[in-house]
Protein backbone atom coordinates (compact mmCIF):
# COMPACT_ATOMS: atom_id res chain seq x y z
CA UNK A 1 -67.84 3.58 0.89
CA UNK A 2 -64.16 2.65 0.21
CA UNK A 3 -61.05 3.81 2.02
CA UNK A 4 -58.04 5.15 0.32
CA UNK A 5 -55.11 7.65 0.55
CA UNK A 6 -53.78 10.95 -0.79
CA UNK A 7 -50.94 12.90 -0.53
CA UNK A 8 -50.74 16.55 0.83
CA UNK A 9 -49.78 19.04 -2.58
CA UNK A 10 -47.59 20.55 0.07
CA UNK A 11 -45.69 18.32 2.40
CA UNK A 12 -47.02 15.00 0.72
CA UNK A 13 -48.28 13.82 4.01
CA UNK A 14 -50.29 10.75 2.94
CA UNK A 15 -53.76 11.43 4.59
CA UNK A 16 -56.70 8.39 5.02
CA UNK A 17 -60.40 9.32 4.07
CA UNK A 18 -63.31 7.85 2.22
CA UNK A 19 -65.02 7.74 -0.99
CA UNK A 20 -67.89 10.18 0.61
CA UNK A 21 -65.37 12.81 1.55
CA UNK A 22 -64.21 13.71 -2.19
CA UNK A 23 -64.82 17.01 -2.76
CA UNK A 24 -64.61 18.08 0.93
CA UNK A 25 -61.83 20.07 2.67
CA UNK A 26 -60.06 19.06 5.17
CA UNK A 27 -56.72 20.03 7.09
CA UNK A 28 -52.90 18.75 6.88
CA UNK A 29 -52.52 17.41 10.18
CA UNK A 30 -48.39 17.60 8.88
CA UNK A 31 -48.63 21.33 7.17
CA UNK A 32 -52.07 22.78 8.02
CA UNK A 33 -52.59 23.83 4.05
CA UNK A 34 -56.57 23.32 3.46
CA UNK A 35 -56.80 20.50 0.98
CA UNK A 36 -59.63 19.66 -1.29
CA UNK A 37 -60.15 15.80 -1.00
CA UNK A 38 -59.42 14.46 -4.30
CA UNK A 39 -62.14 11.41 -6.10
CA UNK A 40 -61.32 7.83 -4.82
CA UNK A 41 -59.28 6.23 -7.22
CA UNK A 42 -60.61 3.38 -9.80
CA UNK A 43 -57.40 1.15 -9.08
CA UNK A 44 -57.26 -0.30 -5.47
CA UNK A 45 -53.27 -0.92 -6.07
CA UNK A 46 -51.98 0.33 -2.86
CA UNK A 47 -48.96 1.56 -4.80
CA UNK A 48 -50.46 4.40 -6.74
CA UNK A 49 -51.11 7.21 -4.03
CA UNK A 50 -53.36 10.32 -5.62
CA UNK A 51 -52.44 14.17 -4.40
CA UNK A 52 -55.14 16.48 -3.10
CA UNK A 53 -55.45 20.22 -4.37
CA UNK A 54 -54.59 23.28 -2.18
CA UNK A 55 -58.35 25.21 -1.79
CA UNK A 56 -58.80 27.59 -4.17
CA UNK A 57 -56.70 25.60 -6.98
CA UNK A 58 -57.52 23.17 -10.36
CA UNK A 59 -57.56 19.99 -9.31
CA UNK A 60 -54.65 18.31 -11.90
CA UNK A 61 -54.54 14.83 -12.62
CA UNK A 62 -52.07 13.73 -9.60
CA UNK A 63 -51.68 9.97 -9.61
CA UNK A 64 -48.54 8.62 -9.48
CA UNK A 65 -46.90 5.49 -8.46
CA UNK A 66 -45.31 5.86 -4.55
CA UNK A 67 -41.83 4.58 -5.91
CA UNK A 68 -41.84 8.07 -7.97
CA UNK A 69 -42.45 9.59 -4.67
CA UNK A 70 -40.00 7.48 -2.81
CA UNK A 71 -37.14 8.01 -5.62
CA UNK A 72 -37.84 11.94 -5.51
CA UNK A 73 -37.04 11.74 -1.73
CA UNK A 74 -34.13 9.43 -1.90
CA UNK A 75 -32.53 11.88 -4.71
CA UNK A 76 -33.31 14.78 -2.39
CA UNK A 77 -31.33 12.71 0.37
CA UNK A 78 -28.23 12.26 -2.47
CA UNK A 79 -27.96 15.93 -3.49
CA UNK A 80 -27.59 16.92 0.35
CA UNK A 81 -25.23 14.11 1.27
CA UNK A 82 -23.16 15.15 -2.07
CA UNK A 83 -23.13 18.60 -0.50
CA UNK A 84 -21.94 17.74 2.91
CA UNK A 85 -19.38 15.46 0.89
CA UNK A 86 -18.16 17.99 -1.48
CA UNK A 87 -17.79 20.56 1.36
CA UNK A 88 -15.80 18.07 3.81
CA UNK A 89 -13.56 17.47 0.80
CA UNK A 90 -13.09 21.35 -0.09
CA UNK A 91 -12.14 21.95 3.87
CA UNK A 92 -9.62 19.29 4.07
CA UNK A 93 -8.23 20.54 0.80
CA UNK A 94 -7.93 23.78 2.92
CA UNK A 95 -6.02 22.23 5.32
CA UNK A 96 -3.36 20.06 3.29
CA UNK A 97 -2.70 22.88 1.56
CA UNK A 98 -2.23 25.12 4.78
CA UNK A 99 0.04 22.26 5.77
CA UNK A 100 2.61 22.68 2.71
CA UNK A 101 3.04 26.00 2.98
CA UNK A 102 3.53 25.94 6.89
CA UNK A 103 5.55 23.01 6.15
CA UNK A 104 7.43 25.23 3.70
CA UNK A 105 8.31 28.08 5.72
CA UNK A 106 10.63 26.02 8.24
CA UNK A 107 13.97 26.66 8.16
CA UNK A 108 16.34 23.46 7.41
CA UNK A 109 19.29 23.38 9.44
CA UNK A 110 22.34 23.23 7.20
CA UNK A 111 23.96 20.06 6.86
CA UNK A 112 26.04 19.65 9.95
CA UNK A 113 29.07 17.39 10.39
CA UNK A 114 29.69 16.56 14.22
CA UNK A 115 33.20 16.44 14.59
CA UNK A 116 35.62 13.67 13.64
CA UNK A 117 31.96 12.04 13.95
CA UNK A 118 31.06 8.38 12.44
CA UNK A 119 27.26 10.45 11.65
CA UNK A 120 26.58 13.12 9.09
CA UNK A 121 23.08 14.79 9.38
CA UNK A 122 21.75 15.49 6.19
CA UNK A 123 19.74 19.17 5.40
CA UNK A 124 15.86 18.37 6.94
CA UNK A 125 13.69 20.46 8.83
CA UNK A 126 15.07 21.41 12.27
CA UNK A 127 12.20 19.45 13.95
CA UNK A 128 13.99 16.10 13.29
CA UNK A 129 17.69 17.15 12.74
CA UNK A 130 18.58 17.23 16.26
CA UNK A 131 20.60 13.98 16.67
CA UNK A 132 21.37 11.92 19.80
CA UNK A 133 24.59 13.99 21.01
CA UNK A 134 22.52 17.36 20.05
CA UNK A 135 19.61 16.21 22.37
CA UNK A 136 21.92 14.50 25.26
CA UNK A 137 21.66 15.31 28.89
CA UNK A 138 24.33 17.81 30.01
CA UNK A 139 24.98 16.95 33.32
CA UNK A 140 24.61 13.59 35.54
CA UNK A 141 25.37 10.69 37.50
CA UNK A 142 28.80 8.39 36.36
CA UNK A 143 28.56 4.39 35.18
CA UNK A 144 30.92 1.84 34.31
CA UNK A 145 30.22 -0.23 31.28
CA UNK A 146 31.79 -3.50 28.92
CA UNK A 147 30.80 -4.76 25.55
CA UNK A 148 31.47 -8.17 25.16
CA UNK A 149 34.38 -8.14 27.66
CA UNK A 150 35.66 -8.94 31.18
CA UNK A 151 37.05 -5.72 32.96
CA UNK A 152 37.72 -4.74 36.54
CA UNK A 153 37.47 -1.35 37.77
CA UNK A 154 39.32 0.47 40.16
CA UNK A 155 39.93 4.21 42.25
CA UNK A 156 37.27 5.70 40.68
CA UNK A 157 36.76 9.34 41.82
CA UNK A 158 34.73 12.33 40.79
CA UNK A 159 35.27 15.80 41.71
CA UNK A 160 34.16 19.65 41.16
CA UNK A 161 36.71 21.82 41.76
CA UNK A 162 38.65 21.16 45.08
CA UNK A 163 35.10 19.35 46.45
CA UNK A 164 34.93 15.39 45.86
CA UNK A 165 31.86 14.67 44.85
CA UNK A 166 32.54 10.41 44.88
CA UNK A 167 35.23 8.08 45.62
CA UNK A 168 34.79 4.61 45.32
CA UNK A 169 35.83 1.88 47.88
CA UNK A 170 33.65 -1.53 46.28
CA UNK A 171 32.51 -2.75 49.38
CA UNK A 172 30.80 -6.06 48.81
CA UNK A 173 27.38 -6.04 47.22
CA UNK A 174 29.01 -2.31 45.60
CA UNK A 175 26.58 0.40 47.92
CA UNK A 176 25.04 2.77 45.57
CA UNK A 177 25.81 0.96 42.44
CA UNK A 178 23.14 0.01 40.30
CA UNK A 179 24.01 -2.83 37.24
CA UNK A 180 21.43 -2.67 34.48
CA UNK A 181 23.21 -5.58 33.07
CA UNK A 182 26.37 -8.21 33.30
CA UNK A 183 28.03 -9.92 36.56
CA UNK A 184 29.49 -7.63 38.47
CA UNK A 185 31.61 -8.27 41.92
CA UNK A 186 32.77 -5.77 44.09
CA UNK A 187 35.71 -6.94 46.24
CA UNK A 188 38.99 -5.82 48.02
CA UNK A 189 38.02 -1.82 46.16
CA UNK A 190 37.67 -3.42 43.22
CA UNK A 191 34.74 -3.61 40.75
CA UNK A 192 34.78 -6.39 38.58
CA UNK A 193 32.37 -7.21 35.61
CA UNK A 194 32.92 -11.31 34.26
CA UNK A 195 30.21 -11.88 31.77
CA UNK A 196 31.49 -11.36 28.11
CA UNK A 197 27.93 -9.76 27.47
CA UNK A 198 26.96 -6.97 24.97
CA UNK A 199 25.93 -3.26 26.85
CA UNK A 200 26.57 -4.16 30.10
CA UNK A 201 26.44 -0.76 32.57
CA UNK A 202 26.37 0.15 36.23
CA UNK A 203 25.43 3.35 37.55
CA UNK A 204 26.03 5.12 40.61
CA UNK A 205 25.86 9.42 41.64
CA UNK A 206 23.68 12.39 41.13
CA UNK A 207 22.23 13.53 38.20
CA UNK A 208 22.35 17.01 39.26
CA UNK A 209 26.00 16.70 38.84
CA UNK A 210 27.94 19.13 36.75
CA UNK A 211 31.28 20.32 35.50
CA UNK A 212 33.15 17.65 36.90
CA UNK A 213 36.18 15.22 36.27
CA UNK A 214 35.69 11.41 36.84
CA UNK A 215 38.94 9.80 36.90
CA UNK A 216 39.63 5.83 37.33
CA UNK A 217 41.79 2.83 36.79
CA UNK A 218 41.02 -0.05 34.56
CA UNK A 219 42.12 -3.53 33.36
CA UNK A 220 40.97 -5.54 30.13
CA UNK A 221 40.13 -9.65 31.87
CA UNK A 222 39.59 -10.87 28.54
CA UNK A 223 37.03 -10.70 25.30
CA UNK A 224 36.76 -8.49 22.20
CA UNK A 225 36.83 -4.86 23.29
CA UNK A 226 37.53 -2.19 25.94
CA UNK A 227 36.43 -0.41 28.76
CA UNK A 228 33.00 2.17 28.26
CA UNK A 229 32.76 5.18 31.19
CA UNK A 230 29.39 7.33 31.30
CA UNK A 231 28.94 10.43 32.38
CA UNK A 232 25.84 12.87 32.18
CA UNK A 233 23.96 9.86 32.97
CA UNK A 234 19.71 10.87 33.99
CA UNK A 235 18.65 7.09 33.19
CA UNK A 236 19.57 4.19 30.75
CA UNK A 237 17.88 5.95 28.17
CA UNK A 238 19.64 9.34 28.45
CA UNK A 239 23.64 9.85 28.53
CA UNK A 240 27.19 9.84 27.24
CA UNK A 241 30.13 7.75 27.21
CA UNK A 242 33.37 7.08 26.20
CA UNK A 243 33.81 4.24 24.60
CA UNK A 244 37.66 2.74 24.63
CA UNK A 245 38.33 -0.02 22.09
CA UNK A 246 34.99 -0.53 20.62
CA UNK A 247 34.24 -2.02 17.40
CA UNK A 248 36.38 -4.99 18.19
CA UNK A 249 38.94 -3.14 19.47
CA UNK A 250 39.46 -0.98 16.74
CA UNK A 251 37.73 2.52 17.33
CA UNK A 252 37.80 4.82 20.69
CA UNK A 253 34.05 7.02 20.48
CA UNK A 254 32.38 9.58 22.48
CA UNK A 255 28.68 7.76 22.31
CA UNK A 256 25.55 9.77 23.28
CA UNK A 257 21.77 8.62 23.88
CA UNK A 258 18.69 10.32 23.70
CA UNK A 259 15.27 8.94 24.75
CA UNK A 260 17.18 5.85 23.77
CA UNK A 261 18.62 6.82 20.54
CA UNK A 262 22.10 6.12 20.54
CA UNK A 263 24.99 7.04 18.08
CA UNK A 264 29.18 7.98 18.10
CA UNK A 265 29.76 11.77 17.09
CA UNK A 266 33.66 11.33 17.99
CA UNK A 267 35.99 9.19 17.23
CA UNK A 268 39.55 7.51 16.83
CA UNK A 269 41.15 4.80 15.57
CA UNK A 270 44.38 4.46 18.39
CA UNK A 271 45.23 3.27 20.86
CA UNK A 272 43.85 -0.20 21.04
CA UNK A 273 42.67 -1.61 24.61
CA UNK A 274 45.47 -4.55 25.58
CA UNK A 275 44.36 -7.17 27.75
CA UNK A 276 46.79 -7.47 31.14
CA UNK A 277 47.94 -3.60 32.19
CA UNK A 278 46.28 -1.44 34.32
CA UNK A 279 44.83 1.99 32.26
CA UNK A 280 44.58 5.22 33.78
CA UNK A 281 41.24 7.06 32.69
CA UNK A 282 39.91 10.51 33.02
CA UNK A 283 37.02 12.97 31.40
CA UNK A 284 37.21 16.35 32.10
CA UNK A 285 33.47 17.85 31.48
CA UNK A 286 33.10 21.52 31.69
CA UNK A 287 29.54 22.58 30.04
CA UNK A 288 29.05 20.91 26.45
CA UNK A 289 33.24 20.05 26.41
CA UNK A 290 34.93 16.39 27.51
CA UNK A 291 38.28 15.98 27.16
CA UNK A 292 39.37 12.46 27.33
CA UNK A 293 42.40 11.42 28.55
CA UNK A 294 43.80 7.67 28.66
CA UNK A 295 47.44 7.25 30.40
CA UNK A 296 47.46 11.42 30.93
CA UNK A 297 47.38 11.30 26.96
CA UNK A 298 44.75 13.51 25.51
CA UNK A 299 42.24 10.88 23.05
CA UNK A 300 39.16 13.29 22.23
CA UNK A 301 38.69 17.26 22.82
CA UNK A 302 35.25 17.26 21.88
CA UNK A 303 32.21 19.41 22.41
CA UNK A 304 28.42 18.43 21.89
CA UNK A 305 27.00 19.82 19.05
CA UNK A 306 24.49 22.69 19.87
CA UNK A 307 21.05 21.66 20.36
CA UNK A 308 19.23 24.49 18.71
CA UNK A 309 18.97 24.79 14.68
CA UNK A 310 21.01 27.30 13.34
C-alpha cells in the first residue's frame, strides 16, 4: 500500500489516504462534502495532486499539476486586490472632485489696496487674503524700538481719556521694561538704546489696553534710520508700529505683525529723521484708527483694513 494525496472537488482541501482506500468515501475534514476516494496515481511526482469526486458523481479525469492549482489561487488573490484597488481609487476620485467644487464655491475677496500701502493683495480666496494689518491685534501694551540706530527716549506717557494709564520715569535697570533686543540704559528719565542693531524693541504695559494716546520725546544718537513706537503690542509676534525714517531714512510706515508676519500698509516719504533735535511723538488710537503725529504735525490718518472678506 502506497500513500498519496487528493484534493477536495469542493474546497480543494488536499486530503492523505492509501492505495486500499480508492473507491471508498470519506469526509472533508475542511467542507464536510462526502468524497469518493479517487485511484492512487501511477506517477509518485509529489507535484501532480489528483481531485476526488463528490458521491453520487462521474469520476472525471482530475490530475493536474499543483502550480495550476497554486496560479488559480494567486489570480483569485489579484482580481480581489484589483477590486479593493479600483474602489480606493473611485472614492478618492470622489473626494478630489468634492474638493473643486467646494473649493469653487468660496467667495474671493476683491482685490484690496490698503491705503497709501507699500502691499497690494491680489483677488484669492478669503482664507488666505487676510494680510498682516487685517489680522493685527487691536489693542495692547506700548514698546520702543530702533533699526540700525542709536536713539534715546524720553516722557513717554499713555493715557485713556482723562485716566493715565503709564508715565515713564527710567529708573535704572528701566522697571517694567522688557528689551527683546539691543543695549538699552535707563538713566536720569531717560531711555537710551546704543547698539546700531537691526529690530531692536522694548516693551512695557497691558495688553488689555485700548483707545489710548501714547505720546513721547525722542532723539536720533547716530546710524541709518529713525525712531519705531509700538502699540497694540500682545507679544513680539503680534503688533503695530510706527515706523519714523525707515528704509534708510527715507520712508515713515505704519508696520503691522501677525503670528509673525510682518508688512507696511501706510506710508510716506517726509519728513526725514535728523540726527541732534529732540522729536515730539504721538499716536492717537481709537478702535481700528491711529493718527500719527510728529512735532503736533499730522504724518498718517490711517485705519486697519477690516479683517473680514467682503
Amino acid at each position: 500500500m502506497s500513500e498519496f494525496k487528493y484534493a477536495c472537488p469542493v474546497c480543494g482541501q488536499h486530503i492523505k489516504c492509501d492505495s486500499s482506500q480508492a473507491g471508498t468515501r470519506m469526509e472533508c475534514p475542511t467542507c464536510f462534502q462526502n468524497i469518493t476516494v479517487p485511484q492512487a496515481p501511477s506517477s509518485e511526482d509529489q507535484k501532480f495532486i489528483i481531485t476526488g469526486t463528490k458521491v453520487g458523481e462521474r469520476p472525471v479525469s482530475t490530475v493536474r499539476e499543483d502550480r495550476s492549482v497554486e496560479a488559480e489561487k494567486n489570480f483569485s488573490t489579484a482580481l480581489v486586490i484589483t477590486a479593493v484597488i479600483l474602489v480606493c481609487i473611485a472614492v478618492a476620485a470622489v473626494y478630489v472632485f468634492r474638493g473643486k467644487i467646494l473649493k469653487s464655491t468660496v467667495t474671493a475677496a476683491p482685490t484690496n489696496q490698503l491705503a497709501s500701502g507699500l502691499e497690494t493683495n491680489s483677488t484669492q480666496p478669503a482664507a488666505i487674503q487676510l494680510s498682516p494689518a487685517q489680522l493685527a491685534p487691536r489693542h495692547g501694551a506700548i514698546g520702543l524700538g530702533t533699526w540700525n540706530t542709536e536713539a534715546e527716549y524720553s516722557n513717554v506717557v499713555v493715557t485713556k481719556g482723562t485716566d493715565t494709564l503709564y508715565r515713564s520715569d527710567f529708573q535704572p535697570g528701566a522697571p517694567g521694561w522688557r528689551a527683546s533686543n539691543g543695549r538699552w540704559i535707563a538713566t536720569n528719565n531717560v531711555f537710551i538704546q546704543t547698539a546700531q542693531v537691526m529690530d531692536v524693541r522694548a516693551f512695557t504695559g497691558d495688553t488689555a489696553w485700548s483707545d489710548y494716546t501714547v505720546s513721547l520725546k525722542a532723539r536720533k544718537l547716530g546710524g541709518r534710520e529713525g525712531f519705531r513706537v509700538l502699540f497694540n503690542v500682545q507679544d513680539d509676534q503680534n503688533w503695530t508700529l510706527w515706523n519714523l525714517g525707515g528704509w534708510d531714512n527715507t520712508t515713515n510706515a505704519i508696520e503691522a505683525c501677525a503670528n509673525g508676519v510682518r508688512a507696511a500698509f501706510v506710508h510716506t516719504n517726509q519728513p526725514r529723521i535728523m540726527t541732534g533735535p529732540w522729536y515730539d511723538i504721538r499716536i492717537e488710537i481709537q478702535g481700528v484708527n491711529m493718527r500719527c503725529y510728529l512735532n503736533d504735525q499730522l504724518i498718517h490718518d490711517a485705519t486697519y483694513p477690516s479683517p473680514e472678506p467682503r
